[in-house]
Protein backbone atom coordinates (compact mmCIF):
# COMPACT_ATOMS: atom_id res chain seq x y z
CA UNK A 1 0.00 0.00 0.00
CA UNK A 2 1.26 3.22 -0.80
CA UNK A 3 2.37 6.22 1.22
CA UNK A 4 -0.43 8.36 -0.31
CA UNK A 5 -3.53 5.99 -0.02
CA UNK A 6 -2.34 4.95 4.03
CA UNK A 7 -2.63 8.97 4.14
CA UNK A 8 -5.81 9.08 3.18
CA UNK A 9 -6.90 6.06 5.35
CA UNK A 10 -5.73 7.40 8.10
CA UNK A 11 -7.45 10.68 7.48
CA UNK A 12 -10.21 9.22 7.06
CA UNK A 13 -10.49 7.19 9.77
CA UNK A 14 -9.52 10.02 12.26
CA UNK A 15 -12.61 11.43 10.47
CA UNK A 16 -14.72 9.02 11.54
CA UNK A 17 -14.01 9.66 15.53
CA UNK A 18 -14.84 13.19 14.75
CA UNK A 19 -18.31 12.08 13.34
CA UNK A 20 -18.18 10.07 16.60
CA UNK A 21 -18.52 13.07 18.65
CA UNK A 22 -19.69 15.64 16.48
CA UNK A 23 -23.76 15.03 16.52
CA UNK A 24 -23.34 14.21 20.05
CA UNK A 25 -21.79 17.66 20.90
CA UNK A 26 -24.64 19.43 18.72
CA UNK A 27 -27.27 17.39 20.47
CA UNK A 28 -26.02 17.09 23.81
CA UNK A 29 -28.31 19.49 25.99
CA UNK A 30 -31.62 17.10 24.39
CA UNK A 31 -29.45 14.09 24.86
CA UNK A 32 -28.89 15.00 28.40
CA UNK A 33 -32.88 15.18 28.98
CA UNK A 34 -33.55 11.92 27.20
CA UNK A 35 -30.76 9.83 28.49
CA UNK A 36 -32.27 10.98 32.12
CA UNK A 37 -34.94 8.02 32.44
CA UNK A 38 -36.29 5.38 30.81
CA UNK A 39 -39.61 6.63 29.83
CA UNK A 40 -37.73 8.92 27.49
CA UNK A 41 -36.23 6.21 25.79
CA UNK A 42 -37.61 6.68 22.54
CA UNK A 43 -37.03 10.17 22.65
CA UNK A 44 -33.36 9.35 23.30
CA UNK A 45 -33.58 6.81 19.95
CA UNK A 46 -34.71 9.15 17.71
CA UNK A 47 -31.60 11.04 18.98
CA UNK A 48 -29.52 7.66 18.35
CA UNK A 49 -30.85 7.51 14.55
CA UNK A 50 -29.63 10.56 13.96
CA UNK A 51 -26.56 9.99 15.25
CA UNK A 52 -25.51 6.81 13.18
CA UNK A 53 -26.97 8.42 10.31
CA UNK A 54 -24.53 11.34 10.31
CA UNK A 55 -21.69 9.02 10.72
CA UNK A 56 -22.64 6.43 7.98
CA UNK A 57 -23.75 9.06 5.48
CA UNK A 58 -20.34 11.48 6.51
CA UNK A 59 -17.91 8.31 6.27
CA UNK A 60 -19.32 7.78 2.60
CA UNK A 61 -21.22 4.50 3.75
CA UNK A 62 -25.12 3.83 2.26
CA UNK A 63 -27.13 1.18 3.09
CA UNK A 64 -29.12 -0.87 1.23
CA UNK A 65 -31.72 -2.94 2.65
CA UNK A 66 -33.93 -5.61 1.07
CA UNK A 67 -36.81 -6.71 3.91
CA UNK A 68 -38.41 -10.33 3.87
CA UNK A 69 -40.36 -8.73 6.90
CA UNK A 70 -40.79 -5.78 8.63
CA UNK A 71 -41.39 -4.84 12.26
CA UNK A 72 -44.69 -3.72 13.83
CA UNK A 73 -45.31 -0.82 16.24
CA UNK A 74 -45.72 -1.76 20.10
CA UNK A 75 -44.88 -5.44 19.38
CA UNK A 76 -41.16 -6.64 20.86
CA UNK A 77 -38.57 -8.84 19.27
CA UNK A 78 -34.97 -9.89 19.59
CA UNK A 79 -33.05 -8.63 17.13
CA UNK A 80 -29.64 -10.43 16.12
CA UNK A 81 -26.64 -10.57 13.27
CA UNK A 82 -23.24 -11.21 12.64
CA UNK A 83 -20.84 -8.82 13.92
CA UNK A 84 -17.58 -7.92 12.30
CA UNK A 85 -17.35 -4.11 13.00
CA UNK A 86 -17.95 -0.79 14.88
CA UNK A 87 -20.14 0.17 12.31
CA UNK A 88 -22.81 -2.59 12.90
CA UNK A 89 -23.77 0.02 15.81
CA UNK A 90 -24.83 2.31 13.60
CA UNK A 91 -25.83 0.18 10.88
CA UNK A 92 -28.36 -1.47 13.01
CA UNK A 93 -29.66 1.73 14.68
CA UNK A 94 -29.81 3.50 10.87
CA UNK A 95 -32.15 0.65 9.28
CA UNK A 96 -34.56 0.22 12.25
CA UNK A 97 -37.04 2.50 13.18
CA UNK A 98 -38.62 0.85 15.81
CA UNK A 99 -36.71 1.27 19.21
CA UNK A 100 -34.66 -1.49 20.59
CA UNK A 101 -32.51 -1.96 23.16
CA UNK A 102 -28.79 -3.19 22.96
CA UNK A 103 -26.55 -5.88 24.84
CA UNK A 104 -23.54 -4.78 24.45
CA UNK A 105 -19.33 -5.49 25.53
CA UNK A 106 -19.02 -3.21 28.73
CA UNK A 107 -15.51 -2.05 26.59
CA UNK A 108 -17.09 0.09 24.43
CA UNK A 109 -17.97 2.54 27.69
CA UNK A 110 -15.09 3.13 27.43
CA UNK A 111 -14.70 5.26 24.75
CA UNK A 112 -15.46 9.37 25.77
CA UNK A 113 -19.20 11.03 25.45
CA UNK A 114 -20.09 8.10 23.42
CA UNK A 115 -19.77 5.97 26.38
CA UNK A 116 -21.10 8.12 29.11
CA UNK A 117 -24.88 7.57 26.58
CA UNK A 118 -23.91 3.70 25.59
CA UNK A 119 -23.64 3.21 29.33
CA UNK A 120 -26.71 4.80 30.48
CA UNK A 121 -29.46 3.49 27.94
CA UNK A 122 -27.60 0.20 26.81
CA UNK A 123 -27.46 -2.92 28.68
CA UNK A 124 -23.43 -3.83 29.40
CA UNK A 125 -21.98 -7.30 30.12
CA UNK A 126 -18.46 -8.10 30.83
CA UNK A 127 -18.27 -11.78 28.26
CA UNK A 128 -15.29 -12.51 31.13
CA UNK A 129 -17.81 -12.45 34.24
CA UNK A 130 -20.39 -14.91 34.75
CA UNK A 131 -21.99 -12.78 37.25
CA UNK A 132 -21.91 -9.57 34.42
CA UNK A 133 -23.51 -12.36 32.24
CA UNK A 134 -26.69 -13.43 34.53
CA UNK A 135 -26.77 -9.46 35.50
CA UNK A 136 -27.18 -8.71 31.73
CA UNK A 137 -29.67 -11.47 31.43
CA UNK A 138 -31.66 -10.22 34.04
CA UNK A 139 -32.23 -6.72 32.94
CA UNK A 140 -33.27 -7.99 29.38
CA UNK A 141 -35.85 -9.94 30.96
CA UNK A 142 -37.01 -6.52 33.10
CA UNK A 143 -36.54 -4.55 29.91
CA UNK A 144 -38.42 -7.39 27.94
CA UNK A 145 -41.18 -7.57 30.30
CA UNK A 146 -42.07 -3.17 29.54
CA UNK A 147 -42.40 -3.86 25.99
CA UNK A 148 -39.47 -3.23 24.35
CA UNK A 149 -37.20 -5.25 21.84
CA UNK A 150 -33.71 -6.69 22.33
CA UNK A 151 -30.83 -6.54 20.25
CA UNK A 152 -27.97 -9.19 20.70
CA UNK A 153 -25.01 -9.65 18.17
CA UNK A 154 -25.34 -13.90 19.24
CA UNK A 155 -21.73 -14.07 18.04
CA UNK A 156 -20.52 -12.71 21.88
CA UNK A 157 -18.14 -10.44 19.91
CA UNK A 158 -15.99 -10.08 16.85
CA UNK A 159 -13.56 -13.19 16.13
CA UNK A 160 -10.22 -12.79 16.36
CA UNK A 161 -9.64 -15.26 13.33
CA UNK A 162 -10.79 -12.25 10.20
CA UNK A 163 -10.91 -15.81 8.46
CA UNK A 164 -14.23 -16.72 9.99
CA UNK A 165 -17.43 -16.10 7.82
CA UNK A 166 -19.76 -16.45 11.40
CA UNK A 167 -18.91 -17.30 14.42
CA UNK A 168 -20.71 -19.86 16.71
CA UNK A 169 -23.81 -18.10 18.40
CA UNK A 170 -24.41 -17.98 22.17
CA UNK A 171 -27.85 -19.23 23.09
CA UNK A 172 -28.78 -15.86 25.10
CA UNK A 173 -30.55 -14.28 22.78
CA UNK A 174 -32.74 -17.56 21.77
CA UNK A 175 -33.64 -18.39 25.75
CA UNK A 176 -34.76 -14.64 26.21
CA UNK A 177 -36.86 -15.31 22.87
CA UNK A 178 -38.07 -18.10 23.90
CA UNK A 179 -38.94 -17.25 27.80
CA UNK A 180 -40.70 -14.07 26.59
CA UNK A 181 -42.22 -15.53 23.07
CA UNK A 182 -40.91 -12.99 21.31
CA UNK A 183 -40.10 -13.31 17.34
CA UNK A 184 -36.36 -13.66 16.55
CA UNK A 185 -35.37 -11.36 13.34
CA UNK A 186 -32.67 -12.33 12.11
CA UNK A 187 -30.53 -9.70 9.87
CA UNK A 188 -27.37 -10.36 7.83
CA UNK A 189 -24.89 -7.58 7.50
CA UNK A 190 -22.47 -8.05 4.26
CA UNK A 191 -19.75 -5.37 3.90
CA UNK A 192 -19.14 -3.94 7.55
CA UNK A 193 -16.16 -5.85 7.54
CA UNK A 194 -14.88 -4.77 3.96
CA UNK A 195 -15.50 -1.15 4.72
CA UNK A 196 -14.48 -0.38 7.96
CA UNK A 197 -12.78 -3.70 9.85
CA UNK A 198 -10.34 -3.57 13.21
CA UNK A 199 -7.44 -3.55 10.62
CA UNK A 200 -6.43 -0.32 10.83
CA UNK A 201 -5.48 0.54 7.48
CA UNK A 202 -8.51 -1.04 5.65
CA UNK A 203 -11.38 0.10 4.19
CA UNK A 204 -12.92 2.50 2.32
CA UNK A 205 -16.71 4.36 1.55
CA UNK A 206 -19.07 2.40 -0.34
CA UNK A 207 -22.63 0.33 0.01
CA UNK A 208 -23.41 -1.28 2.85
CA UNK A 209 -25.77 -4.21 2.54
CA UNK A 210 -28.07 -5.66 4.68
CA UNK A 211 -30.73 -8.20 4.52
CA UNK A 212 -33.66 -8.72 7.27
CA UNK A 213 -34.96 -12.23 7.04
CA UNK A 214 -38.30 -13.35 7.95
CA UNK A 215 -39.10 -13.83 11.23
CA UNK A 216 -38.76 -17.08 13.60
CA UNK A 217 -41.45 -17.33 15.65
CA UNK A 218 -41.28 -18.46 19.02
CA UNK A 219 -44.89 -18.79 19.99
CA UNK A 220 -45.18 -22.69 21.96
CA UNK A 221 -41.60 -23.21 22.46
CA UNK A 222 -39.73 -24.44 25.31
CA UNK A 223 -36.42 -23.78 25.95
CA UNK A 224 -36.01 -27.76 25.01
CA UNK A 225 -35.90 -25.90 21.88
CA UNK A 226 -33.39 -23.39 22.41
CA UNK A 227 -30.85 -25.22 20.37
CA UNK A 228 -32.73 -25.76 16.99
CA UNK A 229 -33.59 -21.81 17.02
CA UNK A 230 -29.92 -20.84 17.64
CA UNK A 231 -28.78 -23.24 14.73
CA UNK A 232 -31.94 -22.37 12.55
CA UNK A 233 -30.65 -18.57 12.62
CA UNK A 234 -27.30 -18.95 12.46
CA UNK A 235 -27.70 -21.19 9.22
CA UNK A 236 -30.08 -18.46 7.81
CA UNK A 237 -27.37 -16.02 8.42
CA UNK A 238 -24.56 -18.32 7.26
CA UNK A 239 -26.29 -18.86 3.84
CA UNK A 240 -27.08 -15.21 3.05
CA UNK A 241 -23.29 -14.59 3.97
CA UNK A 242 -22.35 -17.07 1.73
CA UNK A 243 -25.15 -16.43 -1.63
CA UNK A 244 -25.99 -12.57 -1.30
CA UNK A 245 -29.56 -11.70 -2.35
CA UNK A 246 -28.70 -7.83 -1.84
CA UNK A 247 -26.46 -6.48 -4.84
């Protein structure tokens, strides 16, 4: 790789941690009200789509989405996909209107302003702490049991082998489906990892597409059946990974 084009990358990527920031800056003094209690919630995620919108649209990113199904008002579902960069965030935020709430790596808390909101109107687990674990699971169930969706990348992370198409899933997301008979909608992100990956000097704008499978319902099952809905989605996932149907 040339001088030049590493140049640009890196410009460009230092761009994107200004985007980062910027909207939050602009918007802070709302933020600040809506991030205050739950009941604002959806206040605060019309904030959020706003947010990942500026940063998509200013990194040169556009997604494309085909939908086999679409979401309903006042109806709650767990919402899951692979996950092979920062920018599923956004991505995921950008293409769904409907609120949702995320479980996310505590590590990303981390990271300044954006944190301070990610911490107060996301659910955190540390993957290391079984305790962190069940206290995660817990508050999905409380969060669950108001109404409101669920997003899990099942994956637990981003693999450290860039070789691997998808990851094995965790079966989190599929027992919270399945206690709360919830439908599972499954999405498949395909360039996240091509346009902006953990490789530093990688990358580059371009489409970003995304397909939203029909739903799995969970309507009768037990969590005997936990298993088959993990594998079900993850082979749905897999498949669309492997033959895109979004060009």
């Amino acid at each position: 790789m040339g001088i030049l084009k590493k140049l640009a990358i890196l410009l460009w990527r230092i761009w994107f941690y200004i985007l980062l920031g910027l909207p939050i800056i602009i918007m802070l003094p709302v933020l600040l009200v809506v991030a205050s209690a739950e009941r604002f919630y959806p206040q605060f995620y019309i904030c959020a789509r706003i947010w990942a919108k500026c940063i998509l649209y200013g990194m040169g990113f556009y997604p494309k989405v085909k939908y086999e199904e679409k979401m309903q008002k006042r109806r709650s579902y767990m919402i899951v996909a692979n996950h092979t960069s920062i920018i599923d965030i956004m991505l995921m935020i950008a293409v769904n209107r409907h609120p949702f709430i995320f479980i996310g790596k505590m590590e990303l808390a981390k990271i300044p302003l954006f944190g301070h909101f990610y911490r107060k109107t996301s659910i955190l687990v540390d993957r290391k702490s079984q305790k962190s674990k069940q206290d995660a699971f817990n508050e999905a169930q409380r969060r669950l049991k108001q109404g409101n969706s669920i997003c899990i990348f099942p994956e637990g992370g981003v693999p450290d082998n860039h070789s691997i198409v998808l990851d094995e899933f965790k079966d989190g997301a599929f027992r919270l489906a399945i206690e709360h008979q919830i439908p599972v909608v499954p999405m498949t992100f395909h360039d996240c990892k091509k346009r902006f990956s953990y490789k530093f000097f990688s990358g580059g704008p371009g489409k970003l597409r995304v397909k939203v499978h029909h739903f799995l319902p969970t309507k009768g099952k037990t969590i005997a059946d936990k298993r088959a809905l993990k594998e079900e989605t993850r082979k749905i996932i897999l498949q669309e990974l492997e033959n895109p149907s979004v060009r």
